[in-house]
PDB file of N, CA and C in Angstrom:
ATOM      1  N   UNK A   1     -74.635 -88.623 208.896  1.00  0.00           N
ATOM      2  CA  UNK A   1     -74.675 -89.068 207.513  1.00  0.00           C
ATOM      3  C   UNK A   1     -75.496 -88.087 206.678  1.00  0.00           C
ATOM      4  N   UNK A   2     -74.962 -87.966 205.409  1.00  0.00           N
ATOM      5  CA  UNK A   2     -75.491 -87.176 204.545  1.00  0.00           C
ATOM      6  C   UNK A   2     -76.356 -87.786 203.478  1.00  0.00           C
ATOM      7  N   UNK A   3     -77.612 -88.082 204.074  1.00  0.00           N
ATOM      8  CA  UNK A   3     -78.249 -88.948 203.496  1.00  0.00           C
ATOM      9  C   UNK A   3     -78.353 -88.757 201.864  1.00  0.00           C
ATOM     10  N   UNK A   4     -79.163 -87.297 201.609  1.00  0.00           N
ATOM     11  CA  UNK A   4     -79.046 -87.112 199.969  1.00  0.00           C
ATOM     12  C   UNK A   4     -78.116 -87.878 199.218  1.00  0.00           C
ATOM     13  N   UNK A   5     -77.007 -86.753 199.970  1.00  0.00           N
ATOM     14  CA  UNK A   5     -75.680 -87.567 199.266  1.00  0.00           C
ATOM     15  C   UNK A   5     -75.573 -88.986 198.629  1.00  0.00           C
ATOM     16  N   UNK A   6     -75.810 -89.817 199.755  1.00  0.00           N
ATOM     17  CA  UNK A   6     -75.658 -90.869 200.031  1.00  0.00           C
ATOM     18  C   UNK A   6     -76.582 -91.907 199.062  1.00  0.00           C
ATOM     19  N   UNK A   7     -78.033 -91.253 198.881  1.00  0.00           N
ATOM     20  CA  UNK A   7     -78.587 -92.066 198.246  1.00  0.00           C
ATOM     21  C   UNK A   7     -78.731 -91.616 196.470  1.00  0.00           C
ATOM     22  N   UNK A   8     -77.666 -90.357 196.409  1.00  0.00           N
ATOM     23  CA  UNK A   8     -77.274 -89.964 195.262  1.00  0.00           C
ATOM     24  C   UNK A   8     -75.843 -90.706 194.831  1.00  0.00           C
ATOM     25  N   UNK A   9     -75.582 -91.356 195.459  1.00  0.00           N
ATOM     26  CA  UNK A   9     -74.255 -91.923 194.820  1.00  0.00           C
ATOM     27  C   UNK A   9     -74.699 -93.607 194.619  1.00  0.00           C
ATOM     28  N   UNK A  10     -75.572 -94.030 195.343  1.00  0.00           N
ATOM     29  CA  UNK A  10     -76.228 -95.138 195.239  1.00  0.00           C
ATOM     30  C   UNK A  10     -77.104 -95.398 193.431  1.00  0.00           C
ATOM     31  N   UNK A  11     -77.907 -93.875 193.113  1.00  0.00           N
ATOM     32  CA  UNK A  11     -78.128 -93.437 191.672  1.00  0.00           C
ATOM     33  C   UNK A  11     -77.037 -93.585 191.086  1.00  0.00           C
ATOM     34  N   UNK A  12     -75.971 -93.010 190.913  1.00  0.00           N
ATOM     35  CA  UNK A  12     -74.913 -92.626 190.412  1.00  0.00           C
ATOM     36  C   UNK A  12     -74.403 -94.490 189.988  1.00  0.00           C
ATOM     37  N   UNK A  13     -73.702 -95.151 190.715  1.00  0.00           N
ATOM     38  CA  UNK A  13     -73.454 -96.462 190.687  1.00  0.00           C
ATOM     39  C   UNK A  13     -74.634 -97.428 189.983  1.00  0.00           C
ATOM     40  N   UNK A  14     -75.967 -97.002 190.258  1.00  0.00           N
ATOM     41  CA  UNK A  14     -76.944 -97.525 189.540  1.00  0.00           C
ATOM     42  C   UNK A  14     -76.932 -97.433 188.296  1.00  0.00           C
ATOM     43  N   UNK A  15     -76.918 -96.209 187.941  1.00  0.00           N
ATOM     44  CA  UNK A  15     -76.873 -95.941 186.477  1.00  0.00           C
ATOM     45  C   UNK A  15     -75.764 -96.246 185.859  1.00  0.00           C
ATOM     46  N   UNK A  16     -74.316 -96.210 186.725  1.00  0.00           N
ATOM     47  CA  UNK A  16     -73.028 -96.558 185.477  1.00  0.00           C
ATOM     48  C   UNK A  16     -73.251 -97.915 185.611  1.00  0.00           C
ATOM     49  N   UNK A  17     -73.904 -98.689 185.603  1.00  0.00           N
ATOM     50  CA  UNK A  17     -74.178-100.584 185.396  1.00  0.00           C
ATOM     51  C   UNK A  17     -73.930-100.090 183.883  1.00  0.00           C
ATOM     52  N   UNK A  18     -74.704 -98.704 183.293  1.00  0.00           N
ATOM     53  CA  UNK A  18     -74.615 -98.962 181.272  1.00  0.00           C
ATOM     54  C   UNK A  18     -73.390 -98.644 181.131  1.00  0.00           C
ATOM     55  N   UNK A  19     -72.060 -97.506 182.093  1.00  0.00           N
ATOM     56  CA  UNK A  19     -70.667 -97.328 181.984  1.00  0.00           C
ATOM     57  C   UNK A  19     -71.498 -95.625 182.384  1.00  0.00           C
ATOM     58  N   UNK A  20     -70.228 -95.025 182.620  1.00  0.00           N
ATOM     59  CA  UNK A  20     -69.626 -94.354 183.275  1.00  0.00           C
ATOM     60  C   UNK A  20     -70.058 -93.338 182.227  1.00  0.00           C
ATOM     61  N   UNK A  21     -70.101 -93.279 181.260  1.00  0.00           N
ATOM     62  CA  UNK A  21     -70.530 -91.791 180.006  1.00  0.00           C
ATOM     63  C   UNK A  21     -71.947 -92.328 179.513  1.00  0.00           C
ATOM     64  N   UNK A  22     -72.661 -93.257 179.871  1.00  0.00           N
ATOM     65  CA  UNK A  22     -73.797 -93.609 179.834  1.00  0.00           C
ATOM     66  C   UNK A  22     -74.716 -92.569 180.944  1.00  0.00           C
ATOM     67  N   UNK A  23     -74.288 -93.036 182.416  1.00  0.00           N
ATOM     68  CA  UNK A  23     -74.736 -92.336 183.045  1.00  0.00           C
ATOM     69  C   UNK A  23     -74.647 -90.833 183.042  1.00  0.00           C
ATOM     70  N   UNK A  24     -73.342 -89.927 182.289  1.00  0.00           N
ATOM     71  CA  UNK A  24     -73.670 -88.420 181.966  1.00  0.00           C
ATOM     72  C   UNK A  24     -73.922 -88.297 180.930  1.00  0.00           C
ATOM     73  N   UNK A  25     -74.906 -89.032 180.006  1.00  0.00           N
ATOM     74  CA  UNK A  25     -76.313 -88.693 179.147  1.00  0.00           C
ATOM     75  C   UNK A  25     -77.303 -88.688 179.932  1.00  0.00           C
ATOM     76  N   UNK A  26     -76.982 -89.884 180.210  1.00  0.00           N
ATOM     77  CA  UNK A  26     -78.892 -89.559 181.287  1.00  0.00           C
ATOM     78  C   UNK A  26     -78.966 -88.199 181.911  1.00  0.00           C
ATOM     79  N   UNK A  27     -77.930 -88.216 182.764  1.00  0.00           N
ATOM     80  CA  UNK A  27     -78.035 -86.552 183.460  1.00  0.00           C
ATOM     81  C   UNK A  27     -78.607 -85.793 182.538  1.00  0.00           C
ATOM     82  N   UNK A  28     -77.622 -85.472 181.914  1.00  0.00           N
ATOM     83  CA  UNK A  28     -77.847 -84.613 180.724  1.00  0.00           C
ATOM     84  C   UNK A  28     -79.104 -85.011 179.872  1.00  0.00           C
ATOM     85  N   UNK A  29     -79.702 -85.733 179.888  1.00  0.00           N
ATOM     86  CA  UNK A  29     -80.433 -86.359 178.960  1.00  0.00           C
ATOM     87  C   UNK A  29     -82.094 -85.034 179.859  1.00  0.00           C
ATOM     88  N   UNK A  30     -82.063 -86.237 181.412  1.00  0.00           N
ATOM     89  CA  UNK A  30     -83.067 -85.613 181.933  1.00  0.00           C
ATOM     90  C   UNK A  30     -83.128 -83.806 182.178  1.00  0.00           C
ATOM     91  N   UNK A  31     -81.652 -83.691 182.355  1.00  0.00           N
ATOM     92  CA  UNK A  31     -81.844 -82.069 182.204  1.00  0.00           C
ATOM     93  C   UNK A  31     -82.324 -81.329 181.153  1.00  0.00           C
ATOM     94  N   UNK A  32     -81.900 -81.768 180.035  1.00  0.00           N
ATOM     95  CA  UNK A  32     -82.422 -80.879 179.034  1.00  0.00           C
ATOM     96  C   UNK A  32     -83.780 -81.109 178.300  1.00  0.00           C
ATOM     97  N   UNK A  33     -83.999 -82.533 178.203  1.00  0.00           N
ATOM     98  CA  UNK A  33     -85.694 -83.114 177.852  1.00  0.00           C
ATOM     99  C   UNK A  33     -86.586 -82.563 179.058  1.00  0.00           C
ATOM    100  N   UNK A  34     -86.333 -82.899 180.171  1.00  0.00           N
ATOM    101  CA  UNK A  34     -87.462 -83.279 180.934  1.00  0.00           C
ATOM    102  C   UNK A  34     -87.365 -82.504 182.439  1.00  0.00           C
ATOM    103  N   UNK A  35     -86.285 -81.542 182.226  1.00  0.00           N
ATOM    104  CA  UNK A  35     -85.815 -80.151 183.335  1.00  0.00           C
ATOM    105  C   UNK A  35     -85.726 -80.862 184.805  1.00  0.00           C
ATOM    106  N   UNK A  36     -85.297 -82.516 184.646  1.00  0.00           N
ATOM    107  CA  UNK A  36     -84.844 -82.500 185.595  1.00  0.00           C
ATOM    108  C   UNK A  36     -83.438 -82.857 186.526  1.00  0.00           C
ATOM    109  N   UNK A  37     -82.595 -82.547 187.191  1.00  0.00           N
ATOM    110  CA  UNK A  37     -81.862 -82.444 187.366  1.00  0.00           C
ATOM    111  C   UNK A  37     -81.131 -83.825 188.562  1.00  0.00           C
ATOM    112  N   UNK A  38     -80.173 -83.880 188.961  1.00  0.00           N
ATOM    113  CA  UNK A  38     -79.854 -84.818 189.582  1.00  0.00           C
ATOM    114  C   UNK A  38     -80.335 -84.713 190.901  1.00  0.00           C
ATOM    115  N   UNK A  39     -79.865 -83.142 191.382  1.00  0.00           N
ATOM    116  CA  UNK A  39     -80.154 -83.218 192.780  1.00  0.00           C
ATOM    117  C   UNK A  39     -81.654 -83.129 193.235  1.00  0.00           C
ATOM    118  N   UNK A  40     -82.295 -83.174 191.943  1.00  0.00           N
ATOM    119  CA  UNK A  40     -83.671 -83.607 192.347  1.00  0.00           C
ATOM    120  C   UNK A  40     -84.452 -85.023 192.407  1.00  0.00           C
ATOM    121  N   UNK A  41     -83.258 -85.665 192.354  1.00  0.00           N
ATOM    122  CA  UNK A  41     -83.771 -87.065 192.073  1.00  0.00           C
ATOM    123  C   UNK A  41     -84.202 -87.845 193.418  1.00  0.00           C
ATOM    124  N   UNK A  42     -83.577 -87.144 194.366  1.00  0.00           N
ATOM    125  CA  UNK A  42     -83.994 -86.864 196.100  1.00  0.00           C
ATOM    126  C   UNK A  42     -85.302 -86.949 197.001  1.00  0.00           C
ATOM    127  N   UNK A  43     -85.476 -85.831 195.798  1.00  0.00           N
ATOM    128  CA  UNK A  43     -86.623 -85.075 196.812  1.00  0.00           C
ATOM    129  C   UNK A  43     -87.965 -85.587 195.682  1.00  0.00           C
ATOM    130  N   UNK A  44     -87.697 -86.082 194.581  1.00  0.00           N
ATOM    131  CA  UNK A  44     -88.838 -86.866 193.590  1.00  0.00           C
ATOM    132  C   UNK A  44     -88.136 -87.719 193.054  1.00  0.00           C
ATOM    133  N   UNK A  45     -88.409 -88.775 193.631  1.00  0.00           N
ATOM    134  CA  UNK A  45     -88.120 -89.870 192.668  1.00  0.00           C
ATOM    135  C   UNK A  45     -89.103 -91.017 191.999  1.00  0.00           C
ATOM    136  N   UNK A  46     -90.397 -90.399 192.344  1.00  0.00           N
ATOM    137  CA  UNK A  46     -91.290 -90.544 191.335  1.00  0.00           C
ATOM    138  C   UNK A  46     -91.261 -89.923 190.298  1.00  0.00           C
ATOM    139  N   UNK A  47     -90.594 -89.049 190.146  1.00  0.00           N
ATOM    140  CA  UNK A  47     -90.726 -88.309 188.753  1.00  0.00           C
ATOM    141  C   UNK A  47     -89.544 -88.538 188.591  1.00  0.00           C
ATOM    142  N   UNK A  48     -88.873 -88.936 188.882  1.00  0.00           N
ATOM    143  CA  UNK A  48     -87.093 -89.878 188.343  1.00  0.00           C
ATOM    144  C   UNK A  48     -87.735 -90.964 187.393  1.00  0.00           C
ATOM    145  N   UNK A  49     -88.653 -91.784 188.196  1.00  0.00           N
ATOM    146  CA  UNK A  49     -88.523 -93.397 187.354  1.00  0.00           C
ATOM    147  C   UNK A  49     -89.723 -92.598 186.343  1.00  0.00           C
ATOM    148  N   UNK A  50     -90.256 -92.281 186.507  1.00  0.00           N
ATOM    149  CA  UNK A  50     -91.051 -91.676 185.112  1.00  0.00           C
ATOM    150  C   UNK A  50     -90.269 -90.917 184.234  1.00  0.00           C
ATOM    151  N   UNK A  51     -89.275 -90.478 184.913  1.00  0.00           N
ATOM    152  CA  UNK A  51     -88.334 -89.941 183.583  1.00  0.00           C
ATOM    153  C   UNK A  51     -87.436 -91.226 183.013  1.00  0.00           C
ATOM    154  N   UNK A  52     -87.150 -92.174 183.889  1.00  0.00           N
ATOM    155  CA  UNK A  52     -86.266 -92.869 183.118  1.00  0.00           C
ATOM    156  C   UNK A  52     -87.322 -94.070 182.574  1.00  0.00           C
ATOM    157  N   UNK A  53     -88.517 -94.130 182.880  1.00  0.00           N
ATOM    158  CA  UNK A  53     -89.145 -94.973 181.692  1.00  0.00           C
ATOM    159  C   UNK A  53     -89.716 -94.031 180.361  1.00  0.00           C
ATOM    160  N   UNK A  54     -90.017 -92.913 180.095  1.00  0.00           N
ATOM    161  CA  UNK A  54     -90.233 -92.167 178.976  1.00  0.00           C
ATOM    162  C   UNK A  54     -88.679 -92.161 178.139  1.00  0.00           C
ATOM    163  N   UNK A  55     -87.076 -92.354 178.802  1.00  0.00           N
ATOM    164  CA  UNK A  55     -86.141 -92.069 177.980  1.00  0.00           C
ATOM    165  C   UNK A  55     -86.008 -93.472 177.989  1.00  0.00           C
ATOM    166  N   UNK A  56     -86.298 -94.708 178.529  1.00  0.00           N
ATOM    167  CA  UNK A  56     -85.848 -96.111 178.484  1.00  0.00           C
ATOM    168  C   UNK A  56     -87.140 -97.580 178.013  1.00  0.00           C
ATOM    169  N   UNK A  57     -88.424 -96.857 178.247  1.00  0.00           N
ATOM    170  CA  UNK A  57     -89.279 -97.968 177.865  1.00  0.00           C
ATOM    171  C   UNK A  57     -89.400 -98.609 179.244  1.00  0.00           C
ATOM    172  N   UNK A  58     -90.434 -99.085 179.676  1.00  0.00           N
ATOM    173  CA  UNK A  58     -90.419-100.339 181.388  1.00  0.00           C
ATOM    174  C   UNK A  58     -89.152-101.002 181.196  1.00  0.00           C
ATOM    175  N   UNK A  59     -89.063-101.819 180.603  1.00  0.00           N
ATOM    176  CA  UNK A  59     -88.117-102.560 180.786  1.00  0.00           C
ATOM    177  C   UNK A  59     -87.051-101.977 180.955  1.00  0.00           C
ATOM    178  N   UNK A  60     -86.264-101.039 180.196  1.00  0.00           N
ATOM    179  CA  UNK A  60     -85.081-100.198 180.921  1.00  0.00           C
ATOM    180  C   UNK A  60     -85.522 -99.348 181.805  1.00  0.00           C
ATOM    181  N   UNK A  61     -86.119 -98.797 182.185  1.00  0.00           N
ATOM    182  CA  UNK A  61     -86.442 -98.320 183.687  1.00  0.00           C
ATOM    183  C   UNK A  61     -86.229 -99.589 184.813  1.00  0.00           C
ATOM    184  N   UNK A  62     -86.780-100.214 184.236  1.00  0.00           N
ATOM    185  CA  UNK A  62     -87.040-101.878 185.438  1.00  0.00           C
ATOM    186  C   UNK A  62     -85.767-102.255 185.549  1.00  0.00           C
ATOM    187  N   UNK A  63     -84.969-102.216 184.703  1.00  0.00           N
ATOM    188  CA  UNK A  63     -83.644-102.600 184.924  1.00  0.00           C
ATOM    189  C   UNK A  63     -82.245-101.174 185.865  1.00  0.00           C
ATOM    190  N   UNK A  64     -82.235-100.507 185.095  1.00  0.00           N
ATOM    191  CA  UNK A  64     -82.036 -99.300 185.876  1.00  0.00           C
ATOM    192  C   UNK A  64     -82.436 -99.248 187.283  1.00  0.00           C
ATOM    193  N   UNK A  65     -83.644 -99.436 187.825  1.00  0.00           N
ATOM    194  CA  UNK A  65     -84.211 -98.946 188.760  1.00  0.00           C
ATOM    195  C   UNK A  65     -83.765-100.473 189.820  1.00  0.00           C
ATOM    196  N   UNK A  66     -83.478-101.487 189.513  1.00  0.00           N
ATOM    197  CA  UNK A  66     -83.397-102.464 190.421  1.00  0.00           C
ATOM    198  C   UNK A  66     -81.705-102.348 190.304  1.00  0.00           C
ATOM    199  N   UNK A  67     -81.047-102.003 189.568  1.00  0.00           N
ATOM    200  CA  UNK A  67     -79.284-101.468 189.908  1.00  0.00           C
ATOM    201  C   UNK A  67     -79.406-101.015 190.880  1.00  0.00           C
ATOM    202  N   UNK A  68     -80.351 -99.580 190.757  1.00  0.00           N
ATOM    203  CA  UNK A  68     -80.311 -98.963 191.650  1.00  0.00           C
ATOM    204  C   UNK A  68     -80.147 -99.114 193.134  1.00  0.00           C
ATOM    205  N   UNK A  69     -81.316-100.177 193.009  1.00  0.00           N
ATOM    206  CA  UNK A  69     -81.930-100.776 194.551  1.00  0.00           C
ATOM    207  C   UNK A  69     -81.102-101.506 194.977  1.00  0.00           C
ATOM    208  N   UNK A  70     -80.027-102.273 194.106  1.00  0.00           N
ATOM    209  CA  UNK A  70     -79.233-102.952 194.278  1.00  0.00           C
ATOM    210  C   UNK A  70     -78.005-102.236 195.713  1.00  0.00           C
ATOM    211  N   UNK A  71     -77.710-101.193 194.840  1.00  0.00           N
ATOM    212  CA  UNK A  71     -76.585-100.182 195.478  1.00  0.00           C
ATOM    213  C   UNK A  71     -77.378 -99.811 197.046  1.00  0.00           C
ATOM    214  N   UNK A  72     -78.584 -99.322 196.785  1.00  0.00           N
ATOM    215  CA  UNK A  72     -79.428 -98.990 198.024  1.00  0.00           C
ATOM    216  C   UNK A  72     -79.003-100.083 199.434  1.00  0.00           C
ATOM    217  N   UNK A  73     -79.657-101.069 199.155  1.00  0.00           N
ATOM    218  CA  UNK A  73     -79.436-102.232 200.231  1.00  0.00           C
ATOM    219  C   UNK A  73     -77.517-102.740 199.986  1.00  0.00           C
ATOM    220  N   UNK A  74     -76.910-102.332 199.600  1.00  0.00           N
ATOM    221  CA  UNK A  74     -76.074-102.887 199.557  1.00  0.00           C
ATOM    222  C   UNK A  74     -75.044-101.417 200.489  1.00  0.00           C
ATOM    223  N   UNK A  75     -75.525-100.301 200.820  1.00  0.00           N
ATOM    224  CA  UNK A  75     -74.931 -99.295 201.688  1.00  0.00           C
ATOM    225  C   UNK A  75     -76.040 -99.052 202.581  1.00  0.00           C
ATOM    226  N   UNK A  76     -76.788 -98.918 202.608  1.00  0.00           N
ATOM    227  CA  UNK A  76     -78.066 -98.679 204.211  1.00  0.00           C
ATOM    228  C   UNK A  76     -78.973-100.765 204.405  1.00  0.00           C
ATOM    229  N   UNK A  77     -78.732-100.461 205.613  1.00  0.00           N
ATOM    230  CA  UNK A  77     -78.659-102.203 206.646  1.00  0.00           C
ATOM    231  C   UNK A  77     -80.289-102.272 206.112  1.00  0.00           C
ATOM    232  N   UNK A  78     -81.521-103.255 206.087  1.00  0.00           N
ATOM    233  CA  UNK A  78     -82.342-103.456 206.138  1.00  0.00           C
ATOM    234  C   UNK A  78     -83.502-102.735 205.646  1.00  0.00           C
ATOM    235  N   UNK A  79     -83.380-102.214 204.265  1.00  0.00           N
ATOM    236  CA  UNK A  79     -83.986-101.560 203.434  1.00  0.00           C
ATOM    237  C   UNK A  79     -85.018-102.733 203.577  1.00  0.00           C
ATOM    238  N   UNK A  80     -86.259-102.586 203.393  1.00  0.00           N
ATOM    239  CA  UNK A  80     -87.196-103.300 203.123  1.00  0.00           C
ATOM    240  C   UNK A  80     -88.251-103.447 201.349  1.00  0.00           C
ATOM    241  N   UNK A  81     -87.841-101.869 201.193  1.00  0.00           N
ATOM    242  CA  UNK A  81     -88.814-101.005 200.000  1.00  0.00           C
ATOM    243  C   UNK A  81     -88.189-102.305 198.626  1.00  0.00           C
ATOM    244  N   UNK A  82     -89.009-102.652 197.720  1.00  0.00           N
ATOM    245  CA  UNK A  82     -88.786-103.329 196.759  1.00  0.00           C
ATOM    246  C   UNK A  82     -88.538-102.221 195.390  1.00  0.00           C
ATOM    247  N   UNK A  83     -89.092-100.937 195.562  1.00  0.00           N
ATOM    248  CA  UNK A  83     -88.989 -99.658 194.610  1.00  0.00           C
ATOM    249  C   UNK A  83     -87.981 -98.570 195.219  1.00  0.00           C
ATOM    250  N   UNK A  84     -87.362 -97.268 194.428  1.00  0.00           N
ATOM    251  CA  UNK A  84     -86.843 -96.473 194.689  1.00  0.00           C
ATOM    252  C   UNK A  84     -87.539 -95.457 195.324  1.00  0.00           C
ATOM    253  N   UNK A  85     -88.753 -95.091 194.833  1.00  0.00           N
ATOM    254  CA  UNK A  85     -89.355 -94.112 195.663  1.00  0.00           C
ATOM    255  C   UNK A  85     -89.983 -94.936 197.101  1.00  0.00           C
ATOM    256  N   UNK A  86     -89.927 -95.582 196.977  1.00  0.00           N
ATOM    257  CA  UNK A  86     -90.463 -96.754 198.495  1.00  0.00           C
ATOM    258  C   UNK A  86     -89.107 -96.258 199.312  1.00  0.00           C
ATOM    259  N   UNK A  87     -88.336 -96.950 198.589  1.00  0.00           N
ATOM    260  CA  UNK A  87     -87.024 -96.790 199.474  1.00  0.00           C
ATOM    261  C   UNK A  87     -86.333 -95.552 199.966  1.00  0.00           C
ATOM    262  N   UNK A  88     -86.707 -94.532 199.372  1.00  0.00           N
ATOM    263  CA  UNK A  88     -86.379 -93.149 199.461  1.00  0.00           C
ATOM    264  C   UNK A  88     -87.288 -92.727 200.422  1.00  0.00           C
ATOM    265  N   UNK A  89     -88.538 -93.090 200.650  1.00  0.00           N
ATOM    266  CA  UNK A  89     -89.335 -92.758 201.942  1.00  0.00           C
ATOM    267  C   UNK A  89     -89.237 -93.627 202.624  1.00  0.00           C
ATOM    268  N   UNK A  90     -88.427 -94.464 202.820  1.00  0.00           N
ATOM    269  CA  UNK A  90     -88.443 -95.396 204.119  1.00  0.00           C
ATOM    270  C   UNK A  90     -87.257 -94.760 204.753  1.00  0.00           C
ATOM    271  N   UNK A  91     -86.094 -94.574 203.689  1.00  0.00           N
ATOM    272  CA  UNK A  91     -84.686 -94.020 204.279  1.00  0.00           C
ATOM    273  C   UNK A  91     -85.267 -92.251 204.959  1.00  0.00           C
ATOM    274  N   UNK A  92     -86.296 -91.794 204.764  1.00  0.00           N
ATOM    275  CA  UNK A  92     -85.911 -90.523 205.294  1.00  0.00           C
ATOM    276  C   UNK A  92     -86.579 -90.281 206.123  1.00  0.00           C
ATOM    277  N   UNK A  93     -87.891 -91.508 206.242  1.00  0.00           N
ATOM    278  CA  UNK A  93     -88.103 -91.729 207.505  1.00  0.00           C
ATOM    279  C   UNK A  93     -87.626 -92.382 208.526  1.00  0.00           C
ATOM    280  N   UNK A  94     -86.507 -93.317 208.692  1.00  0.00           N
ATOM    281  CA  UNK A  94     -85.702 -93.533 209.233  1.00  0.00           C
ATOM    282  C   UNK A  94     -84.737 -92.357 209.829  1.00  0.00           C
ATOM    283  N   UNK A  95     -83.809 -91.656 208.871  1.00  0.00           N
ATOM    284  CA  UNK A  95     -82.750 -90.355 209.346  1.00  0.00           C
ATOM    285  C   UNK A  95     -83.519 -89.730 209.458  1.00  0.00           C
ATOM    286  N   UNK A  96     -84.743 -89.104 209.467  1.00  0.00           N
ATOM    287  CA  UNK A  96     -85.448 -87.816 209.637  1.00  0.00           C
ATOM    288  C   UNK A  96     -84.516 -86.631 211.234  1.00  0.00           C
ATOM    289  N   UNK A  97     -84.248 -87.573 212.169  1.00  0.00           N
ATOM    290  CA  UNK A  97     -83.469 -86.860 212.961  1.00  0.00           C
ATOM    291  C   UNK A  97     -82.227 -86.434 212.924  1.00  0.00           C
TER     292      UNK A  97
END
């Protein structure tokens, strides 16, 4: 399994909850405000939800970010993490092999 991947399409589905050209602003949004890019949403996703609460306010981050989690546990068995960056270090400590 290609985990990145994997927990990049889990983002991807998270974010079109606003539709489908919602989510390529944000891309675009974080690329050009805040230089950051998708495939970095991986390897920091602490600095993901800090980007999407500076472009959304808590509350749209909070909402965003539990889509997210939504998609998470709903493709990898027994996620435990209640956050994305929780869950992003639980999943890669899990596949690490």
């Amino acid at each position: 399994m290609d985990l990145k991947k994997a927990v990049l399409e889990c983002v991807d589905r998270g974010l079109s909850s606003l539709g489908e050209n919602a989510k390529y602003v944000i891309y675009w949004h974080m690329r050009s405000s805040y230089k950051m890019t998708r495939e970095e949403v991986f390897n920091k996703p602490e600095k993901f939800i800090e980007v999407l609460t500076k472009m959304f306010g808590s509350a749209g981050a909070s909402l965003l970010e539990r889509a997210i989690m939504r998609e998470i546990k709903k493709t990898f068995d027994n996620v435990t993490a209640e956050s994305f960056p929780e869950a992003v270090k639980e999943l890669k400590a899990r596949y690490k092999g």
